[in-house]
C-alpha atoms as a PDB file:
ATOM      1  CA  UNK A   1     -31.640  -0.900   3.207  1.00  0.00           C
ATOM      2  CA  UNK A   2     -33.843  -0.761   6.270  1.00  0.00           C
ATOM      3  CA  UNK A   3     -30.943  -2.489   8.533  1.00  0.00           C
ATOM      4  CA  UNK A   4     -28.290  -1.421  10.601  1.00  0.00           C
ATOM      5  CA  UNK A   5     -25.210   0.093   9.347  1.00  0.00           C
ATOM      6  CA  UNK A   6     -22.528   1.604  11.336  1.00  0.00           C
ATOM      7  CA  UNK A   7     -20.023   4.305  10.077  1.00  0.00           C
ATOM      8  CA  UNK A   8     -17.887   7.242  10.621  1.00  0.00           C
ATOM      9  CA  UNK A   9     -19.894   9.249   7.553  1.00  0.00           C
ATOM     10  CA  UNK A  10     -23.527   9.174   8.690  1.00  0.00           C
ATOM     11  CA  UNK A  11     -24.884  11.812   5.667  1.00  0.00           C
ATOM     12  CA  UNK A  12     -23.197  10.150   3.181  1.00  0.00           C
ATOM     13  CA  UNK A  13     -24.737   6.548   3.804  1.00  0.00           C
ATOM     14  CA  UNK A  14     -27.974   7.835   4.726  1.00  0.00           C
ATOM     15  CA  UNK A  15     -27.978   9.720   1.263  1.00  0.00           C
ATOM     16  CA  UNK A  16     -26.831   6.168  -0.107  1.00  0.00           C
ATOM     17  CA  UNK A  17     -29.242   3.863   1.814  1.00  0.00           C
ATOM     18  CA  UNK A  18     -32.529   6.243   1.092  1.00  0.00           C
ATOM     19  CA  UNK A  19     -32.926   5.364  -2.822  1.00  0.00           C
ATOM     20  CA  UNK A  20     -32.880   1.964  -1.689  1.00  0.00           C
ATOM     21  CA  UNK A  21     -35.541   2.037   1.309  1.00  0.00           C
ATOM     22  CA  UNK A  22     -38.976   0.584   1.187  1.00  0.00           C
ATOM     23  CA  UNK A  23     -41.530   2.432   2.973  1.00  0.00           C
ATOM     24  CA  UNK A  24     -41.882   1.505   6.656  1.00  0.00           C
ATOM     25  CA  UNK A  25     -38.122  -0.027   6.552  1.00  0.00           C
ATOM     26  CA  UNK A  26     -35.654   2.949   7.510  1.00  0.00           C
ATOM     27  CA  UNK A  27     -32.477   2.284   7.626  1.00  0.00           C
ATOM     28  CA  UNK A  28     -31.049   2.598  11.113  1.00  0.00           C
ATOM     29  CA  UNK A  29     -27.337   4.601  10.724  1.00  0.00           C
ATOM     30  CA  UNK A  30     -25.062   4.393  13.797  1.00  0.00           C
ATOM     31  CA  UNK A  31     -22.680   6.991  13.953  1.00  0.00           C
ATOM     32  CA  UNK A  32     -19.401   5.250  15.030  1.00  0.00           C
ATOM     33  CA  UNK A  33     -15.874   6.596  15.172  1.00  0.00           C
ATOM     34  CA  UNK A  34     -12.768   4.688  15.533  1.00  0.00           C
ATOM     35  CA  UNK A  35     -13.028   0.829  14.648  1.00  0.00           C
ATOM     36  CA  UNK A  36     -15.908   0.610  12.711  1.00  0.00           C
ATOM     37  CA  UNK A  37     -15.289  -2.931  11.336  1.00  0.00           C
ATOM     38  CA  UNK A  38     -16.041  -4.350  14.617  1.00  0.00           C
ATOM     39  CA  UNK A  39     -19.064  -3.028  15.150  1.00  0.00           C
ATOM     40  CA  UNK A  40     -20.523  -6.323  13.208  1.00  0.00           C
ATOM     41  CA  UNK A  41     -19.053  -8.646  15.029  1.00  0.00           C
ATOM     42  CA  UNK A  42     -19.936  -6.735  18.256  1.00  0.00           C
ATOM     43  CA  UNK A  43     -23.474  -7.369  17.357  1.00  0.00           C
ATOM     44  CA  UNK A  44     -24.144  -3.471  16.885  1.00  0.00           C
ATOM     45  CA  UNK A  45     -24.411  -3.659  13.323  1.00  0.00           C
ATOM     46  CA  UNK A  46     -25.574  -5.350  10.609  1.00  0.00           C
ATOM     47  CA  UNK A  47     -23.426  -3.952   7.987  1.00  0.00           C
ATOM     48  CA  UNK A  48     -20.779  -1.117   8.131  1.00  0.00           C
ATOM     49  CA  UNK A  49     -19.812   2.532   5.613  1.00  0.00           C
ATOM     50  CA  UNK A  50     -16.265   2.904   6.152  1.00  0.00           C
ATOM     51  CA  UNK A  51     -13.187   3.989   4.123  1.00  0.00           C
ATOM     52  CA  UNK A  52     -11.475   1.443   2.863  1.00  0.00           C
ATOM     53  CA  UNK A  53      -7.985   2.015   1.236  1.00  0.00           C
ATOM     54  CA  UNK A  54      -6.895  -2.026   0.952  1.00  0.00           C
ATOM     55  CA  UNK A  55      -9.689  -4.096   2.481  1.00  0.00           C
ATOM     56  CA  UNK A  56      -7.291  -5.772   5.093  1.00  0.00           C
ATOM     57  CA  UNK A  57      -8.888  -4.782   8.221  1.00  0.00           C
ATOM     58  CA  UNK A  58     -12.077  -5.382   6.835  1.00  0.00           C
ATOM     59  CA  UNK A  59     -11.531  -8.777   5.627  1.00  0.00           C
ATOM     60  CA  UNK A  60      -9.968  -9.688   8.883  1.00  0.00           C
ATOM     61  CA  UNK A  61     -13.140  -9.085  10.616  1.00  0.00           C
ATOM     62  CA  UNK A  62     -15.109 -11.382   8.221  1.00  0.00           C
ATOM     63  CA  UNK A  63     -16.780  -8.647   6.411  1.00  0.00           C
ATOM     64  CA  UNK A  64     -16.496  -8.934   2.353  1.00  0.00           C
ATOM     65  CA  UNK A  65     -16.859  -5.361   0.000  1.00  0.00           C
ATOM     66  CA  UNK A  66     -20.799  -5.363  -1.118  1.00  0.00           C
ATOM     67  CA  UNK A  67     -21.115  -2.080  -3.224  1.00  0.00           C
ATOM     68  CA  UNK A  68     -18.408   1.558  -3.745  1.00  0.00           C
ATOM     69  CA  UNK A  69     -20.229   4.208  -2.569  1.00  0.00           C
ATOM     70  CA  UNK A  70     -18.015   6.707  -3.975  1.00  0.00           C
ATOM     71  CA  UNK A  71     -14.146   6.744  -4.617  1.00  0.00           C
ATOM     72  CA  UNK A  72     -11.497   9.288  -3.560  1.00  0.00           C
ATOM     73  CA  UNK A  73      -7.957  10.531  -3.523  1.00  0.00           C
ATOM     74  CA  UNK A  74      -5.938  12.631  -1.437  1.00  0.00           C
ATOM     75  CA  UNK A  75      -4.539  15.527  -3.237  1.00  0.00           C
ATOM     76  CA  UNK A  76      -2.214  18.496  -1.649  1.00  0.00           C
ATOM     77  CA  UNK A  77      -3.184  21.728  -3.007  1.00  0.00           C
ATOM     78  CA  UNK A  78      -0.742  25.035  -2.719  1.00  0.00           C
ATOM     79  CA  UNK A  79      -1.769  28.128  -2.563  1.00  0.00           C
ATOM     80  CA  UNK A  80      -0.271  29.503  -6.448  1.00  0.00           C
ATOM     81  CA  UNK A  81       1.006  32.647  -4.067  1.00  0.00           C
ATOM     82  CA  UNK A  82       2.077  31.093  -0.829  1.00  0.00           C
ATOM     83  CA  UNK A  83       4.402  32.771   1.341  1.00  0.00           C
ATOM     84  CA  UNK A  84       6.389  29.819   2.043  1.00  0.00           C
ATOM     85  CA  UNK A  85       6.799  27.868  -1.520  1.00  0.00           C
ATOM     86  CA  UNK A  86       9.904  25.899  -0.295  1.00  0.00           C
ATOM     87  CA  UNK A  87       8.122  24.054   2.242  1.00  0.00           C
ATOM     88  CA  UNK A  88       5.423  23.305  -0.042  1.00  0.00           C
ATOM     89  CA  UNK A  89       8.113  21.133  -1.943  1.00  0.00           C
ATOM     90  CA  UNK A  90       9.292  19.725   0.623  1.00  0.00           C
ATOM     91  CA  UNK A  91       5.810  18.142   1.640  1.00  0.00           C
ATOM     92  CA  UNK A  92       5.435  17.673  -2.013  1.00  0.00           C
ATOM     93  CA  UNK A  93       8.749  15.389  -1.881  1.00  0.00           C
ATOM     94  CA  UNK A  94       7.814  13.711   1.007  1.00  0.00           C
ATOM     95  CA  UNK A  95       4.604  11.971  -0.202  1.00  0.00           C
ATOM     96  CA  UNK A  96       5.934  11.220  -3.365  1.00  0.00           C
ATOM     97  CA  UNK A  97       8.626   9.730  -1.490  1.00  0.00           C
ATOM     98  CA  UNK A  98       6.387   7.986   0.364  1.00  0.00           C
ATOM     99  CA  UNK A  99       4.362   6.823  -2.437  1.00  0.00           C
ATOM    100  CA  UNK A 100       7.076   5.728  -4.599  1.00  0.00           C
ATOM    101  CA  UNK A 101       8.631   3.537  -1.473  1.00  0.00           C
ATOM    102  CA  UNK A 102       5.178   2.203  -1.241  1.00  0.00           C
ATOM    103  CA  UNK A 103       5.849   0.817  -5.082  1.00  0.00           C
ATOM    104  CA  UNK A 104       9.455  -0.308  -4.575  1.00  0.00           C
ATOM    105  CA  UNK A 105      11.567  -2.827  -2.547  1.00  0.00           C
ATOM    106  CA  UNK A 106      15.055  -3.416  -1.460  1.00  0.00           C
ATOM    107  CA  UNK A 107      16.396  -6.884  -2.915  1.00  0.00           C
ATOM    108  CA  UNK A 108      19.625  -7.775  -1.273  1.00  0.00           C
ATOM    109  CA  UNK A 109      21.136 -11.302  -1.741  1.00  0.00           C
ATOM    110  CA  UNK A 110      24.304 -13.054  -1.537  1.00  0.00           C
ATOM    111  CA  UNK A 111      25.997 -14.379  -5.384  1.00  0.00           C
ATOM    112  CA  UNK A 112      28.515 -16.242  -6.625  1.00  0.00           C
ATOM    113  CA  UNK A 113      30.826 -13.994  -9.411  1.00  0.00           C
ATOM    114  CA  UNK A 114      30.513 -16.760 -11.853  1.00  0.00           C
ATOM    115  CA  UNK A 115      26.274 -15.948 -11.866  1.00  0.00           C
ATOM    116  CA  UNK A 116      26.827 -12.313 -11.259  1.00  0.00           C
ATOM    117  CA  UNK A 117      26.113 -10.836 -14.760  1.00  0.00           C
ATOM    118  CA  UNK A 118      22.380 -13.545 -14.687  1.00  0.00           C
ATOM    119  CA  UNK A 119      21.418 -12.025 -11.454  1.00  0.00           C
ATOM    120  CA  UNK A 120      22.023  -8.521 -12.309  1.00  0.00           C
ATOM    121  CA  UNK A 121      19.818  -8.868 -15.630  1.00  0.00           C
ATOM    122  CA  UNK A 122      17.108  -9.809 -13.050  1.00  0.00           C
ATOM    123  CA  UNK A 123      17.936  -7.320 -10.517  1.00  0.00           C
ATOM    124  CA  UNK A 124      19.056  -4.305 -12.614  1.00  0.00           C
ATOM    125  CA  UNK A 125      17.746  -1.395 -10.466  1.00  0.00           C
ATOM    126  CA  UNK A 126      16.716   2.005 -10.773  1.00  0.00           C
ATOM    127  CA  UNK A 127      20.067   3.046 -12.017  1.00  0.00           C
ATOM    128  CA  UNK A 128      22.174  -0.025 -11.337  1.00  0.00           C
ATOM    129  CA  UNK A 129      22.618  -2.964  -8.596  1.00  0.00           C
ATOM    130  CA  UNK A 130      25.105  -2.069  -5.458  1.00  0.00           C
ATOM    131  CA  UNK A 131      27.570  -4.556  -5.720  1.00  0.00           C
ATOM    132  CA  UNK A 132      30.085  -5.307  -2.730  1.00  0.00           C
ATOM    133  CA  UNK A 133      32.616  -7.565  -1.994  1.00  0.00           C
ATOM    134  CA  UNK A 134      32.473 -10.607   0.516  1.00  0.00           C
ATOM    135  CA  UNK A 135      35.514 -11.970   2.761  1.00  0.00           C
ATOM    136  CA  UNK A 136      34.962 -14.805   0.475  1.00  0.00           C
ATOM    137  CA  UNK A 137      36.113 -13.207  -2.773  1.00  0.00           C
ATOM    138  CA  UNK A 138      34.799 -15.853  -5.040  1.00  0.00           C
ATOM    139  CA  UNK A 139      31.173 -14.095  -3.769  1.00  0.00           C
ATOM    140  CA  UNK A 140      29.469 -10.558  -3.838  1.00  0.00           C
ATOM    141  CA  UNK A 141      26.413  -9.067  -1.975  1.00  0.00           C
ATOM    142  CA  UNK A 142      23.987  -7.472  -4.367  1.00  0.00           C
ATOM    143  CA  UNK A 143      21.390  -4.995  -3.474  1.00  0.00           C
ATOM    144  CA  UNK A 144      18.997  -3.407  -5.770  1.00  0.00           C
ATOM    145  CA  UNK A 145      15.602  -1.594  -6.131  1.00  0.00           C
ATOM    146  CA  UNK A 146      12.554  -4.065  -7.449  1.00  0.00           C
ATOM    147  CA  UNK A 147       8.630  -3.085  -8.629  1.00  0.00           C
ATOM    148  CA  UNK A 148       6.825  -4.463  -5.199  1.00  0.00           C
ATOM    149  CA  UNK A 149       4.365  -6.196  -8.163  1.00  0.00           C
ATOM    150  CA  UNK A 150       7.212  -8.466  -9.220  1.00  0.00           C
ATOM    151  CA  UNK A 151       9.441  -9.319  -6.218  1.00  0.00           C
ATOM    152  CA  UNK A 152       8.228 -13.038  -5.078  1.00  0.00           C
ATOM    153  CA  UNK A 153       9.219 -14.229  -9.052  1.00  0.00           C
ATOM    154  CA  UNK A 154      11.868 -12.001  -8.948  1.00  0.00           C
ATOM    155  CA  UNK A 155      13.206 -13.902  -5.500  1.00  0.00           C
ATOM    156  CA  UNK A 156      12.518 -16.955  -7.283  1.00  0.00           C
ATOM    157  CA  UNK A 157      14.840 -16.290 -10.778  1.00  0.00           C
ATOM    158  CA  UNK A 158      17.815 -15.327  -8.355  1.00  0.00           C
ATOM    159  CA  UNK A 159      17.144 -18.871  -6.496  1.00  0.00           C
ATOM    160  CA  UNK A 160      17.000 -20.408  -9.941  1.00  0.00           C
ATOM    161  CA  UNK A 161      20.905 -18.899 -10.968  1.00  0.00           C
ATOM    162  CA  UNK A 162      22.421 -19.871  -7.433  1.00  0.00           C
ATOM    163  CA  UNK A 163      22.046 -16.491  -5.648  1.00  0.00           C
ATOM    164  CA  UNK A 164      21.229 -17.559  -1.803  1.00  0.00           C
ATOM    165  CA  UNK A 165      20.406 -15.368   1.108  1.00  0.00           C
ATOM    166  CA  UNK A 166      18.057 -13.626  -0.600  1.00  0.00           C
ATOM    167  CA  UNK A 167      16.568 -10.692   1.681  1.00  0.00           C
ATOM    168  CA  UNK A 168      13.210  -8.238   0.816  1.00  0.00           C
ATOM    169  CA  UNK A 169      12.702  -5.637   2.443  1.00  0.00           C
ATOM    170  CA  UNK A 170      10.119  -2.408   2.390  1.00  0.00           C
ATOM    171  CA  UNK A 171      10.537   0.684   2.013  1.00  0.00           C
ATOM    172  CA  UNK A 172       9.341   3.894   4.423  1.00  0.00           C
ATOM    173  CA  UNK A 173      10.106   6.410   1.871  1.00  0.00           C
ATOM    174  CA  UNK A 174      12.772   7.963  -0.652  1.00  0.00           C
ATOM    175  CA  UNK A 175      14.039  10.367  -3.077  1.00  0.00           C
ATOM    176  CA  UNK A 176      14.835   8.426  -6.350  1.00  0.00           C
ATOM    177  CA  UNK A 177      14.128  11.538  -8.664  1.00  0.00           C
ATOM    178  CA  UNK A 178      12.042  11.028 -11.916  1.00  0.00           C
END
């Protein structure tokens, strides 16, 4: 209180800052859109309201998280009696596609057949590991689906049984059903 703070949501910080304000020591709100992180470093700021969904940008610009003013979600809401229900599911399958991708990656690596049942234990998918054949037949690619939470020790066990070219990659969306 009674400093500068930039930010895109000027009522809702000066409702925050005021039960903190001595008398004589407003706080001064800039009203900012676009990149409001910089405004500190800029020297237009002494602190910044913004909406923050992983702290990345924010930490990048030296600034650390000092109090939650309030938390939110995005929700889509359909109208019970909408003219046009099937394109409210598709929207609805897109960002849960979307948000399960955000949850899941791609492991694809490179196995010998004699440590093909090992890896698969690690690796056993959604529904089950891709398996296909090499040009060396002794060998097999694997790709499979893996929780985002667990894929660096998941990269590591496959190391651990001899599977080599190991390969993560992200996901921009999908349909994997329930």
């Amino acid at each position: 209180a009674g400093k500068r703070i930039a930010t895109s949501f000027p009522n809702l910080t000066r409702q925050f800052f005021e039960k903190f304000e001595q008398p004589g020591s407003a706080t001064e709100i800039r009203c900012i859109s676009g990149s409001v992180e910089a405004s500190v470093g800029l020297g237009l700021a002494d602190g910044i309201v913004d909406l923050v969904e992983t702290g990345t940008t924010m930490r990048a610009a030296g600034l650390d998280e000092v109090s939650v003013i309030m938390k939110s979600q995005a929700v889509l809401i359909a109208n019970p009696h909408t003219k046009h229900p099937e394109l409210v599911e598709v929207i609805r399958k897109r960002f849960m596609g979307y948000l399960m991708a955000r949850s899941w990656v791609m492991i694809t690596y490179n196995v010998h057949r004699m440590n093909k049942k090992r890896a698969e234990e690690i690796t056993p998918g959604k529904t089950s590991p891709s398996v296909m054949p090499l040009e060396d037949m002794n060998w097999v690619a694997v790709s499979s689906l893996v929780p985002r939470n667990k894929a660096a020790s998941v990269m590591d066990e496959l190391e651990a049984v001899g599977a080599r070219d190991i390969l993560l990659t992200s996901l921009l969306s999908t349909r994997m059903g329930s």
